[in-house]
C-alpha atoms as a PDB file:
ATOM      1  CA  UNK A   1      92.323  71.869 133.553  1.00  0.00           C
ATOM      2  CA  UNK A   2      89.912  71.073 136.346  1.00  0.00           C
ATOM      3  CA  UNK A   3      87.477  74.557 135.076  1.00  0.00           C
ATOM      4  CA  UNK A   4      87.738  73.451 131.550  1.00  0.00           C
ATOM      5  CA  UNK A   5      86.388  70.088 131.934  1.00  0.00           C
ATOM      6  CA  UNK A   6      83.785  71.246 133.737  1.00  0.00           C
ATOM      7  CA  UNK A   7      82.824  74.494 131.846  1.00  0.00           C
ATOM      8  CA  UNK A   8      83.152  71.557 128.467  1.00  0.00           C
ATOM      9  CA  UNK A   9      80.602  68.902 130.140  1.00  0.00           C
ATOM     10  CA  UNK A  10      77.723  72.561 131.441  1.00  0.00           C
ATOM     11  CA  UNK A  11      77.893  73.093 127.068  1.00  0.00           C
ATOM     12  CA  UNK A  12      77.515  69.512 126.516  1.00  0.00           C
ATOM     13  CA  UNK A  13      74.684  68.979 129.057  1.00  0.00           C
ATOM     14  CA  UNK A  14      73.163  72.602 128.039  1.00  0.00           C
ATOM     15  CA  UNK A  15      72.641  72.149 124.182  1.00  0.00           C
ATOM     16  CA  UNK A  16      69.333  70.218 122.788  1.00  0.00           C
ATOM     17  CA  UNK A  17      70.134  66.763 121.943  1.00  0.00           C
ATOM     18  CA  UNK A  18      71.949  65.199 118.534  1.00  0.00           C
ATOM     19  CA  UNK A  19      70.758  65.107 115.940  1.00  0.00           C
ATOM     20  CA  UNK A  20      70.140  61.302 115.691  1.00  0.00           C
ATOM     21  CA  UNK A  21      68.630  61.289 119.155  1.00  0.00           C
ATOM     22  CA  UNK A  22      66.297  64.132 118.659  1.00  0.00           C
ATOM     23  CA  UNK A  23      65.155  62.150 114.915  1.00  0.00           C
ATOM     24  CA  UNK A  24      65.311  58.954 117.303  1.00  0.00           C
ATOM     25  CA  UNK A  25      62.254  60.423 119.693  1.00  0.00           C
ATOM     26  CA  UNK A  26      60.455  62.053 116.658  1.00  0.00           C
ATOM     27  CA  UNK A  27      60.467  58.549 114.750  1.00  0.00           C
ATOM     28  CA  UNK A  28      59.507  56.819 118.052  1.00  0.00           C
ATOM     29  CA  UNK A  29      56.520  59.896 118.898  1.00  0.00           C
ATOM     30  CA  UNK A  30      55.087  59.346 114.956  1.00  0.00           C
ATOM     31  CA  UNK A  31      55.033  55.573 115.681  1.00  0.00           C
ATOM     32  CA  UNK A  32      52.922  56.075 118.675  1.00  0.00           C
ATOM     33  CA  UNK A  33      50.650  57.851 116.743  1.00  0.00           C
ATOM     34  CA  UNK A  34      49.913  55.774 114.257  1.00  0.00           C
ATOM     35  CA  UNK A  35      49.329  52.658 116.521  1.00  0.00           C
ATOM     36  CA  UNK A  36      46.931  55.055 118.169  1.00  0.00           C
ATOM     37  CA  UNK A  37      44.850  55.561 115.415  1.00  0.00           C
ATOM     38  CA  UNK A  38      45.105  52.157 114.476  1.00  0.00           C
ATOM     39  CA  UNK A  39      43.975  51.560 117.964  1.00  0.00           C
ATOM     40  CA  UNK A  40      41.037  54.021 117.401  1.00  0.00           C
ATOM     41  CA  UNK A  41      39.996  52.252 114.168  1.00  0.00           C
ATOM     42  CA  UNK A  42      39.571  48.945 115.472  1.00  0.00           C
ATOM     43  CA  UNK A  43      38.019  50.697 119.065  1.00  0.00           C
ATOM     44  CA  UNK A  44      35.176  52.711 117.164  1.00  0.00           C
ATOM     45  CA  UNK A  45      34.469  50.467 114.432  1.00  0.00           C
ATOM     46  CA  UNK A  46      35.065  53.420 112.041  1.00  0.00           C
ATOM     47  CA  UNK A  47      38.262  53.988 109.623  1.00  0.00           C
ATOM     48  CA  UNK A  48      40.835  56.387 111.222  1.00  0.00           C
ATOM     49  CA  UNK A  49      43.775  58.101 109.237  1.00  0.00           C
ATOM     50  CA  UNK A  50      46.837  60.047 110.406  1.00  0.00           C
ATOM     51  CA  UNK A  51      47.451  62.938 107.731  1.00  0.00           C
ATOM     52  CA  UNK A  52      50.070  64.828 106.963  1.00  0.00           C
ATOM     53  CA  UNK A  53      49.496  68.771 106.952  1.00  0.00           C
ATOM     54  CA  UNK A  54      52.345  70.205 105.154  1.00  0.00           C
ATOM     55  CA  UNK A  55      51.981  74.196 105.657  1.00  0.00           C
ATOM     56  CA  UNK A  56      51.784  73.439 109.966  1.00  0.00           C
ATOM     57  CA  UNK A  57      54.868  70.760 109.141  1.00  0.00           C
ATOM     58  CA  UNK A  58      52.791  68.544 111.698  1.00  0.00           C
ATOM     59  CA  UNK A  59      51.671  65.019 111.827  1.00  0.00           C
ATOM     60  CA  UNK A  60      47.389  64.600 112.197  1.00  0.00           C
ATOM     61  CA  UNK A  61      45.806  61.945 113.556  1.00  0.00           C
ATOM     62  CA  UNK A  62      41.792  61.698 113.737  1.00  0.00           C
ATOM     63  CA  UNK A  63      41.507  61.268 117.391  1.00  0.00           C
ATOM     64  CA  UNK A  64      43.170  64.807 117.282  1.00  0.00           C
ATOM     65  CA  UNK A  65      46.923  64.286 118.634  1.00  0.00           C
ATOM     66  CA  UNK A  66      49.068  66.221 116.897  1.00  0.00           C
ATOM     67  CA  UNK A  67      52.931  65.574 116.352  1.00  0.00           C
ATOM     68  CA  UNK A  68      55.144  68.294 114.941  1.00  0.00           C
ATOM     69  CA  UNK A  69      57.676  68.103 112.846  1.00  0.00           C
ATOM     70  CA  UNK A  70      60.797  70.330 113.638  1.00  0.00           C
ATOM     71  CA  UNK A  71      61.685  72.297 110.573  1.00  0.00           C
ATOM     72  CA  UNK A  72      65.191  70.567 109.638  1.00  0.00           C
ATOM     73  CA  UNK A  73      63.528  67.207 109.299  1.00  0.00           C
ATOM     74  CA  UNK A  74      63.168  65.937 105.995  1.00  0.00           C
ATOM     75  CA  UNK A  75      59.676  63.681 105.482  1.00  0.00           C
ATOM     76  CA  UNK A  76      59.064  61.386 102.761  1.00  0.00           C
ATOM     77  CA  UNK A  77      55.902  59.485 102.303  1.00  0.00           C
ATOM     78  CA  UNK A  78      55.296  56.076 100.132  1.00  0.00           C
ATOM     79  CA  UNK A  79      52.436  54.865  98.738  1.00  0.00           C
ATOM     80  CA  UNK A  80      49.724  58.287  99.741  1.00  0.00           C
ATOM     81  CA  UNK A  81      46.340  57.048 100.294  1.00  0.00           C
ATOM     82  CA  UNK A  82      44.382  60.573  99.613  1.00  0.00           C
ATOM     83  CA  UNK A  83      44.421  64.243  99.598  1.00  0.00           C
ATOM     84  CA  UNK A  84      41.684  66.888 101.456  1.00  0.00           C
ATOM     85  CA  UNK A  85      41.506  69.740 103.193  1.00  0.00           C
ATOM     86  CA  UNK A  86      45.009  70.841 102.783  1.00  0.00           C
ATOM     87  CA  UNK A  87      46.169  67.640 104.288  1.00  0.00           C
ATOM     88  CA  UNK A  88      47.759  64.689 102.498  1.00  0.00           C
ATOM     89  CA  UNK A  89      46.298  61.424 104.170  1.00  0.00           C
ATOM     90  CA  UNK A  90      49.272  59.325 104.628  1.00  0.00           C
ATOM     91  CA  UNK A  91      48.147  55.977 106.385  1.00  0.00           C
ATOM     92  CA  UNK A  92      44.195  55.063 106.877  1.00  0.00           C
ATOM     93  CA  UNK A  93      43.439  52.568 109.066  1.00  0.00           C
ATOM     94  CA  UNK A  94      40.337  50.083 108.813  1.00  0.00           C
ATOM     95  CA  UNK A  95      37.950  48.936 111.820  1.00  0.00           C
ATOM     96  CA  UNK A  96      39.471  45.447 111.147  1.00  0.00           C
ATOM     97  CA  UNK A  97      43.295  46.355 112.358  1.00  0.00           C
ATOM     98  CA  UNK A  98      44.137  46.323 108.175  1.00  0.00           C
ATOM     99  CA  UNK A  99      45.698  49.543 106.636  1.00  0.00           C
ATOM    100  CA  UNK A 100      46.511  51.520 103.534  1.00  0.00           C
ATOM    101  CA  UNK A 101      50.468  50.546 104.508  1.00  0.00           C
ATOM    102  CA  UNK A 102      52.765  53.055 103.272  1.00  0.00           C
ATOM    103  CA  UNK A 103      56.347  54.100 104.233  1.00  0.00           C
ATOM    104  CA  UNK A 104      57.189  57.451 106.308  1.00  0.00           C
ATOM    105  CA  UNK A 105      60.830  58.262 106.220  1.00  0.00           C
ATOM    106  CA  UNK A 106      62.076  60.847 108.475  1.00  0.00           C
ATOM    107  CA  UNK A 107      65.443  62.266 107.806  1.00  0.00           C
ATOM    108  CA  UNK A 108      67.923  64.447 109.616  1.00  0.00           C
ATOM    109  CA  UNK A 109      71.399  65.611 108.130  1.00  0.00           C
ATOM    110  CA  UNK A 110      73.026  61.900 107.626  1.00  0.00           C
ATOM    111  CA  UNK A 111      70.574  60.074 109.955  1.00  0.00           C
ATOM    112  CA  UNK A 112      67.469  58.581 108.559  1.00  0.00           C
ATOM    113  CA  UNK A 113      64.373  55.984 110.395  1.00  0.00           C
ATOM    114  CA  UNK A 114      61.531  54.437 108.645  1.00  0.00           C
ATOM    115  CA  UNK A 115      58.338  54.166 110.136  1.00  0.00           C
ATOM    116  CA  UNK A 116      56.899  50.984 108.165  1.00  0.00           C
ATOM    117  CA  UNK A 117      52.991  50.325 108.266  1.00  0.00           C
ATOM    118  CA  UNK A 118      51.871  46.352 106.944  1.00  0.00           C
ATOM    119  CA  UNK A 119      48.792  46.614 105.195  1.00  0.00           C
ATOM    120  CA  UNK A 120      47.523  43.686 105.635  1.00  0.00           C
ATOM    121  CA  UNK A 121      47.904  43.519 109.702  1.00  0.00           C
ATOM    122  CA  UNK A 122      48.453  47.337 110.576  1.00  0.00           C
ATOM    123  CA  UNK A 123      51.457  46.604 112.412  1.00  0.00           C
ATOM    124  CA  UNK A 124      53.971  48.994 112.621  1.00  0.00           C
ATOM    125  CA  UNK A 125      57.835  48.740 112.988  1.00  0.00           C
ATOM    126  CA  UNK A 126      60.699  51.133 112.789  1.00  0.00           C
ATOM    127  CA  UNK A 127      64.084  50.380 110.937  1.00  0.00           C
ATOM    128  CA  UNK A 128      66.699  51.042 111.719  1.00  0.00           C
ATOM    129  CA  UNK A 129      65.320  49.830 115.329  1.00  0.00           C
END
């Protein structure tokens, strides 16, 4: 009984995290992000933008961070600012701390986190937190 238990918690420990956790850290890594570029907007006096390249499945920001987006994660964007290059620009951010606002959802299986972005103030918040 003793082997099983531990052969039971070397799978557990050895397999990549859940599902929830893994969209948990993804959620928490594209909220960085954006705060960065806000950051960099208000910083440089010049408009920043985090885009969305769909063919790379990635997450763009201009100060050139990068975060990918595993392939069985579902993202949904509200309210698209504008399109170039290939890339869909999801949130812009203005020198004053002000955005476009929009809505990313990120979805895995039956788990699901919003990354909301206030146009007005360029604050950010996830929900569920």
């Amino acid at each position: 009984m003793c082997i099983v238990a531990l052969v039971a918690s070397l799978a557990v420990s050895l397999t990549p995290g859940t599902g929830r956790a893994r969209l948990k850290a993804l959620t928490l890594e594209t909220a960085a992000l954006l705060r960065r570029e806000r950051l960099g907007a208000i910083f440089t006096g010049r408009a920043h933008q985090v885009s969305i390249d769909y063919a790379a499945r990635a997450l763009i920001g201009d100060g050139g961070d990068i975060v990918p987006i595993p392939s069985d994660v579902v993202v949904d964007v509200l309210a698209v600012d504008d399109s170039s290059f290939g890339r869909l620009s999801a949130i812009r951010f203005e020198p004053d701390g002000a955005s476009s606002g929009g809505v990313l959802k990120l979805s895995l299986q039956r788990a699901q986190y919003e990354v909301r972005v206030n146009w007005y103030t360029g604050a950010i918040a996830i929900f569920p937190e």
